[in-house]
C-alpha atoms as a PDB file:
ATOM      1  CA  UNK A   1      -9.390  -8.363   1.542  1.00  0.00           C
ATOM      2  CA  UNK A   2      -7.326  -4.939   1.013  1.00  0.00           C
ATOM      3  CA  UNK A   3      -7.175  -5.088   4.880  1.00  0.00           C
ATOM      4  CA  UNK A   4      -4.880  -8.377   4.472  1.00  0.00           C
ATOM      5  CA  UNK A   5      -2.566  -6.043   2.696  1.00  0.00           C
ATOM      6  CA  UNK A   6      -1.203  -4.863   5.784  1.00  0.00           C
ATOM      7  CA  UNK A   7       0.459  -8.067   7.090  1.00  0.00           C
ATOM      8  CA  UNK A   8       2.198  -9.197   3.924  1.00  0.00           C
ATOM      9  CA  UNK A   9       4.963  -7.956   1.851  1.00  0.00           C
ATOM     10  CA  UNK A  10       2.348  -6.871  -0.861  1.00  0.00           C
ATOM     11  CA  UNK A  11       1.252  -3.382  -1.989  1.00  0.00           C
ATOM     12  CA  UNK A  12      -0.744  -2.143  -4.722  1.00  0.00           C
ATOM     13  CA  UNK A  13      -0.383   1.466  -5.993  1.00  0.00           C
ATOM     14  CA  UNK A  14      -2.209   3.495  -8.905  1.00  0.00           C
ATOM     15  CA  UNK A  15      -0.512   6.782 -10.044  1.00  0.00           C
ATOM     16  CA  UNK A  16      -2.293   9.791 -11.945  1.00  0.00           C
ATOM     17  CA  UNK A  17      -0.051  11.929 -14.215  1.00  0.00           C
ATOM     18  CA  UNK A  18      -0.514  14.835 -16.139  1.00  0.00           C
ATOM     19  CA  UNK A  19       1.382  13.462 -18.714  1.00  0.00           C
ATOM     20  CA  UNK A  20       1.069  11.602 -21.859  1.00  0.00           C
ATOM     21  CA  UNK A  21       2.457   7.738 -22.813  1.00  0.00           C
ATOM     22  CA  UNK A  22       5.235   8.673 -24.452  1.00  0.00           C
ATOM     23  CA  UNK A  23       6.371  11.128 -21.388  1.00  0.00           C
ATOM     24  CA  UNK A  24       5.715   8.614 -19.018  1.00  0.00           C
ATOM     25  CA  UNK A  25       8.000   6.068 -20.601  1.00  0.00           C
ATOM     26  CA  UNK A  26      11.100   8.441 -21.754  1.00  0.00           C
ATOM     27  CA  UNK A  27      11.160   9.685 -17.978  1.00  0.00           C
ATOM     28  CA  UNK A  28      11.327   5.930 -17.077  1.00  0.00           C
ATOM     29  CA  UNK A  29      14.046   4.751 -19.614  1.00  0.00           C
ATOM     30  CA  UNK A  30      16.151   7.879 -17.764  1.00  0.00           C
ATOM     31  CA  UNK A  31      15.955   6.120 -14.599  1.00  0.00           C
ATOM     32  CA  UNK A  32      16.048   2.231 -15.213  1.00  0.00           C
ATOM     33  CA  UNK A  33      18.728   0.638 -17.069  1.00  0.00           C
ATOM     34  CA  UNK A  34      17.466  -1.851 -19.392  1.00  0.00           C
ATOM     35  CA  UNK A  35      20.794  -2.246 -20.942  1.00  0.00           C
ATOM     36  CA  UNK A  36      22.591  -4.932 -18.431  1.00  0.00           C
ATOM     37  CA  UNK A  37      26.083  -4.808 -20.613  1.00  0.00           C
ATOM     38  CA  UNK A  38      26.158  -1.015 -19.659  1.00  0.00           C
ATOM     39  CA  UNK A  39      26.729  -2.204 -15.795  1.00  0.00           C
ATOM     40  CA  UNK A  40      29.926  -1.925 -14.579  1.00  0.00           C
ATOM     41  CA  UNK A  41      31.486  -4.371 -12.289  1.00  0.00           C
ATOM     42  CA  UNK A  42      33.318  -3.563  -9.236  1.00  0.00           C
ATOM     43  CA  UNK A  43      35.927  -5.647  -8.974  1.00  0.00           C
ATOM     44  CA  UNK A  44      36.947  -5.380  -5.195  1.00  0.00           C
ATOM     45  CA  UNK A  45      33.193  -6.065  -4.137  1.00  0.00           C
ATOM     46  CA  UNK A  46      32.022  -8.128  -7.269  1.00  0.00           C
ATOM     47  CA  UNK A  47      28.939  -6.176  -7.122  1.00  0.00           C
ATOM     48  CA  UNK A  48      27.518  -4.310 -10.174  1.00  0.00           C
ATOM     49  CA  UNK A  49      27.186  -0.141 -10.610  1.00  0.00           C
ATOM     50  CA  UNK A  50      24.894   2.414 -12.756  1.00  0.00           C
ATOM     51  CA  UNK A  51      23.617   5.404 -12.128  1.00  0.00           C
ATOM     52  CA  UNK A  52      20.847   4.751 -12.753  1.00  0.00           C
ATOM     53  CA  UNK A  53      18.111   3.429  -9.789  1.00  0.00           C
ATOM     54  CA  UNK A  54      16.251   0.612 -10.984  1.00  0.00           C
ATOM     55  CA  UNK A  55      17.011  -2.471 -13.455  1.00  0.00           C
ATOM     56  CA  UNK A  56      14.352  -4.310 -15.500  1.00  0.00           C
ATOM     57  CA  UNK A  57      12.311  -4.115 -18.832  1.00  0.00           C
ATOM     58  CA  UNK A  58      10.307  -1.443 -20.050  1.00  0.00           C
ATOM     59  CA  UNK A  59       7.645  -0.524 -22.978  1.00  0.00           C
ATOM     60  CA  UNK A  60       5.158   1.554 -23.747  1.00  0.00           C
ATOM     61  CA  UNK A  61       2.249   0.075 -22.010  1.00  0.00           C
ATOM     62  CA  UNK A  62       3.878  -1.931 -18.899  1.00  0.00           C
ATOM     63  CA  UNK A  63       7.414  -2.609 -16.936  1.00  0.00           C
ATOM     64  CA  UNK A  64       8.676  -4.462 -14.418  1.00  0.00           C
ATOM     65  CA  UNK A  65      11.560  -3.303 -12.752  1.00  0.00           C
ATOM     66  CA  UNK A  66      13.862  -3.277  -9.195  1.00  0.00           C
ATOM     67  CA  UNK A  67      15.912  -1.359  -7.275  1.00  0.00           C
ATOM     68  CA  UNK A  68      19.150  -1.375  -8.133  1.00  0.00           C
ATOM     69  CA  UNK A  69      21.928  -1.570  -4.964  1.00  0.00           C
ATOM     70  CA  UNK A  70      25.719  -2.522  -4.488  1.00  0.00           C
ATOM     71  CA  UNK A  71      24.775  -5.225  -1.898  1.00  0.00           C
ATOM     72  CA  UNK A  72      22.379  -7.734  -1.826  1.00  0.00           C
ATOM     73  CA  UNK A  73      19.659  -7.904  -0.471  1.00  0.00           C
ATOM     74  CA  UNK A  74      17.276 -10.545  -1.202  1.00  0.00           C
ATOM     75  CA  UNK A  75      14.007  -8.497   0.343  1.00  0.00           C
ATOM     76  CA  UNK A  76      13.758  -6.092  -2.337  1.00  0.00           C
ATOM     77  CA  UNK A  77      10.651  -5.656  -3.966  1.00  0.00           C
ATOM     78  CA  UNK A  78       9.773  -6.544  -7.313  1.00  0.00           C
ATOM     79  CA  UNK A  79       7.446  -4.025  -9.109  1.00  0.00           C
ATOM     80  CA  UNK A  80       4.998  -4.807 -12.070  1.00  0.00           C
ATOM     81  CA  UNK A  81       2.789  -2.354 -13.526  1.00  0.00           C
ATOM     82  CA  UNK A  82       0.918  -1.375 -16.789  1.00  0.00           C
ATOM     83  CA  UNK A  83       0.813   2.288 -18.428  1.00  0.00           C
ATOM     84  CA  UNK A  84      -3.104   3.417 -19.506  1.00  0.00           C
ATOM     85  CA  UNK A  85      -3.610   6.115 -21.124  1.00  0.00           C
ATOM     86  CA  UNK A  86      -6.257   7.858 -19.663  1.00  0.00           C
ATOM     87  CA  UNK A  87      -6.682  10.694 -22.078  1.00  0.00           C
ATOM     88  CA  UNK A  88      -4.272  12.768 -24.342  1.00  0.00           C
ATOM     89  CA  UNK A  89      -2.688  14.155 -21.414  1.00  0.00           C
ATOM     90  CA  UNK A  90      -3.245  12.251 -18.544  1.00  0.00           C
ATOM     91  CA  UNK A  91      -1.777   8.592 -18.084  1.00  0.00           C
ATOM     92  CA  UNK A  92      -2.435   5.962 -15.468  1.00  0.00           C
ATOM     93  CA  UNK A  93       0.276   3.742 -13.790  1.00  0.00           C
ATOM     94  CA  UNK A  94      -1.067   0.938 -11.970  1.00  0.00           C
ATOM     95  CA  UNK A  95       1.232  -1.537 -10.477  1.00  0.00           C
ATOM     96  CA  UNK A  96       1.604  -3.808  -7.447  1.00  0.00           C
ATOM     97  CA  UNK A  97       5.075  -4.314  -5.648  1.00  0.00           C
ATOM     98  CA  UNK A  98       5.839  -7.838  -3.739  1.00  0.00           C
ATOM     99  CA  UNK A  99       9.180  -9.425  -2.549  1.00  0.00           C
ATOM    100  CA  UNK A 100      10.036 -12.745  -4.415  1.00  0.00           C
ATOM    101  CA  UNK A 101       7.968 -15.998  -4.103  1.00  0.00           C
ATOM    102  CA  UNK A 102      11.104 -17.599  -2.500  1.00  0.00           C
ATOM    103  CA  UNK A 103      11.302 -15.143  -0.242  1.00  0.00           C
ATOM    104  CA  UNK A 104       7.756 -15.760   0.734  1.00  0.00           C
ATOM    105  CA  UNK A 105       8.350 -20.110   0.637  1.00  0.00           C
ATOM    106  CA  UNK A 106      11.685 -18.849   3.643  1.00  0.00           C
ATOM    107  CA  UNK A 107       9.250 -16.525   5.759  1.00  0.00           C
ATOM    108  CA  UNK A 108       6.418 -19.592   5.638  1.00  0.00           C
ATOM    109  CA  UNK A 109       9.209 -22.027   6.672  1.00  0.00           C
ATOM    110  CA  UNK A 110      10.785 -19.849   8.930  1.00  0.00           C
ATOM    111  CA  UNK A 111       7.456 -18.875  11.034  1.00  0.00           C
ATOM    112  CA  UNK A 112       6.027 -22.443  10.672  1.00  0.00           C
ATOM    113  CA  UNK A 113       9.435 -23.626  12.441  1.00  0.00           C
ATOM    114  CA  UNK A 114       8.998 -20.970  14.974  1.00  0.00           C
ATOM    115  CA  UNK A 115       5.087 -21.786  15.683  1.00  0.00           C
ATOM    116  CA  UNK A 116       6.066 -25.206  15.964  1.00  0.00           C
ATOM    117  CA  UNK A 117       8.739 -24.480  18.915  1.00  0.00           C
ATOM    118  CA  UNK A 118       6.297 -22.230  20.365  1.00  0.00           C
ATOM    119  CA  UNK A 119       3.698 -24.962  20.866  1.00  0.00           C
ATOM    120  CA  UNK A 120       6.520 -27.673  22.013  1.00  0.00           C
ATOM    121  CA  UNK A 121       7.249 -25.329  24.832  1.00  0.00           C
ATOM    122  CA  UNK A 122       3.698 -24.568  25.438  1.00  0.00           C
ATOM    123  CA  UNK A 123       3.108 -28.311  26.065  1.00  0.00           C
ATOM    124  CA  UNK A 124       6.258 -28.674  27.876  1.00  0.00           C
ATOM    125  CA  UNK A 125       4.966 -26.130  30.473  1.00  0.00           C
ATOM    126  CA  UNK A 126       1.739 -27.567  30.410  1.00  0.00           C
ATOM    127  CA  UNK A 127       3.046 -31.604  31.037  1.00  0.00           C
ATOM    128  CA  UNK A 128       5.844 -29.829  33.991  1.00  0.00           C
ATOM    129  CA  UNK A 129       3.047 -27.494  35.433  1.00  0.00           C
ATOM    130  CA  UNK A 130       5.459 -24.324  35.863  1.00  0.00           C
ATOM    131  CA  UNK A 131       5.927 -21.690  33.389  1.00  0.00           C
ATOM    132  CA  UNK A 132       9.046 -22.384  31.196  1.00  0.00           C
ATOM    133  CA  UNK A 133      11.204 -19.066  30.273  1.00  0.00           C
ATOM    134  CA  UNK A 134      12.256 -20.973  27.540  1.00  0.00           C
ATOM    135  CA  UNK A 135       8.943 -19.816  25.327  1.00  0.00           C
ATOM    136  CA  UNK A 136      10.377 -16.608  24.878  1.00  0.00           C
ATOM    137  CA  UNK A 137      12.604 -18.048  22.596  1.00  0.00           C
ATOM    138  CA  UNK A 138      10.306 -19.006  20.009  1.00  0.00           C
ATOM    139  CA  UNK A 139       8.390 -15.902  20.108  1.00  0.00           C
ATOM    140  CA  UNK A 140      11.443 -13.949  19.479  1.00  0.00           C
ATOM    141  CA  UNK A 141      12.121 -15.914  16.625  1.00  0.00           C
ATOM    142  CA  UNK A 142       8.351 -15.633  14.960  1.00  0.00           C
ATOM    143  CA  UNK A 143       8.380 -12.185  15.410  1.00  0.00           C
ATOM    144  CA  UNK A 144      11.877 -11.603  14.495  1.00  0.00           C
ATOM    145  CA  UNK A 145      11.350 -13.285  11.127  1.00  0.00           C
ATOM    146  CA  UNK A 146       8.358 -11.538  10.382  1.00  0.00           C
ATOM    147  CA  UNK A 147       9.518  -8.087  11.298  1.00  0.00           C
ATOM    148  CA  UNK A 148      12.745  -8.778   9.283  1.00  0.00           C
ATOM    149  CA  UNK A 149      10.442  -9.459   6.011  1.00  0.00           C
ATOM    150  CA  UNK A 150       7.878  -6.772   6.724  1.00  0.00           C
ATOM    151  CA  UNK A 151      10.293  -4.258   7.669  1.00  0.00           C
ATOM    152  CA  UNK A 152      12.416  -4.655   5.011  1.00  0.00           C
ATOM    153  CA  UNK A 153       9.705  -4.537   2.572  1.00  0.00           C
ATOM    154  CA  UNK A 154       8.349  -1.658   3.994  1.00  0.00           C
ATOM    155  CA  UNK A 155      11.121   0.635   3.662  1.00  0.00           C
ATOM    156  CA  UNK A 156      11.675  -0.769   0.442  1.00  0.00           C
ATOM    157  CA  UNK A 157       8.293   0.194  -0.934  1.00  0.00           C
ATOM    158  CA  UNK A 158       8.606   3.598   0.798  1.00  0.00           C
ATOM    159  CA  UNK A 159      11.741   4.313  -1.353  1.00  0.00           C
ATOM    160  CA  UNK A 160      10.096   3.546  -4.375  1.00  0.00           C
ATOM    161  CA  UNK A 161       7.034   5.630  -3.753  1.00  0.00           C
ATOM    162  CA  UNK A 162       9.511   8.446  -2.888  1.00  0.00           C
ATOM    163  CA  UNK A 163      11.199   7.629  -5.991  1.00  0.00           C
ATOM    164  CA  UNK A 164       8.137   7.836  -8.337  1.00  0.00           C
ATOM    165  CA  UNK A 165       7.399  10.932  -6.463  1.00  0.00           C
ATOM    166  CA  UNK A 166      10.583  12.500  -7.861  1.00  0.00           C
ATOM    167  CA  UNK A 167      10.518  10.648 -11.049  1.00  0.00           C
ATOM    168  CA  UNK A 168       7.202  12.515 -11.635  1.00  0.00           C
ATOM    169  CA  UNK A 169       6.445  15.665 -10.647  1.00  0.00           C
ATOM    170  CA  UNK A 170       3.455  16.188 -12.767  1.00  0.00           C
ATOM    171  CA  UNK A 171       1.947  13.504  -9.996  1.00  0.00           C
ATOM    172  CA  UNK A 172      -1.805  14.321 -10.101  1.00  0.00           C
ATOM    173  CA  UNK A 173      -2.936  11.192  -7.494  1.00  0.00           C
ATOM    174  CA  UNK A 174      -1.243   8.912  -5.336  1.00  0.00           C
ATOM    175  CA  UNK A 175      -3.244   5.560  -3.826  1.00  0.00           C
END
């Protein structure tokens, strides 16, 4: 099942630090505003600023929180995790990070639409007996929409493990 991992915009992660609860979360709170009145608001784009990287709710034993950016960008991941405490100085983040469900619903649609071309043309050559160039149209557009999804996930999720990389130093173990 992990393998299946691979080919969606899902990804699981589970960070060791050497540091206690309290650490963890006061290191977070620097770094994700929780305060959304604090935002400013540009008003020649209309888009909201902080310094800080990441929006969302935090507390002592769990967050959920998301990159903060001046566009949109509606393939950002969301990212849910809870804070063990492993011992007095070691703490346990374990999270997952997947793009929003209606994000998911407009891939499904989208690659359902394209599968469904794909086989009209497929039939159409079959029925006319001669290869139509007109199926590489289709299989531009499944693989287009999937590599737009994935891709953008993927460098999403990259950025945030480089983030928690910098966020925590004391990083004992990545997975």
């Amino acid at each position: 099942m992990k393998n299946i991992y691979k080919y969606i915009p899902y990804d699981e992660f589970e960070l060791t630090l050497n540091l206690n609860n309290n650490d963890v979360y006061k290191k977070l709170l620097e770094e994700v505003e929780t305060d959304y009145s604090k935002r400013k608001k540009n008003v020649i784009t209309g888009s909201f600023e902080s310094k800080k990287q990441f929006e969302g709710t935090i507390d002592l034993y769990k967050f959920e929180i998301n990159r903060l950016i001046s566009n949109r960008n509606s393939f950002l991941p969301n990212i849910k995790a809870e804070i063990i405490t492993v011992d007095e100085n070691t703490t346990l983040i374990k999270g997952n990070q997947k793009v929003e469900t209606g994000i998911i619903i407009f891939g499904i649609v989208w690659i359902l639409g394209a599968l469904f071309a794909l086989v009209m043309t497929i039939v159409y050559s079959i029925i006319n007996k001669q290869f139509d160039p007109k199926i590489f149209i289709p299989l531009i557009f499944l693989f287009g929409g999937y590599g737009l999804i994935m891709g953008s996930f993927i460098v999403e999720r990259n950025n945030t493990r480089e983030f928690f990389k910098k966020l925590f130093p004391e990083l004992k173990n990545a997975r």
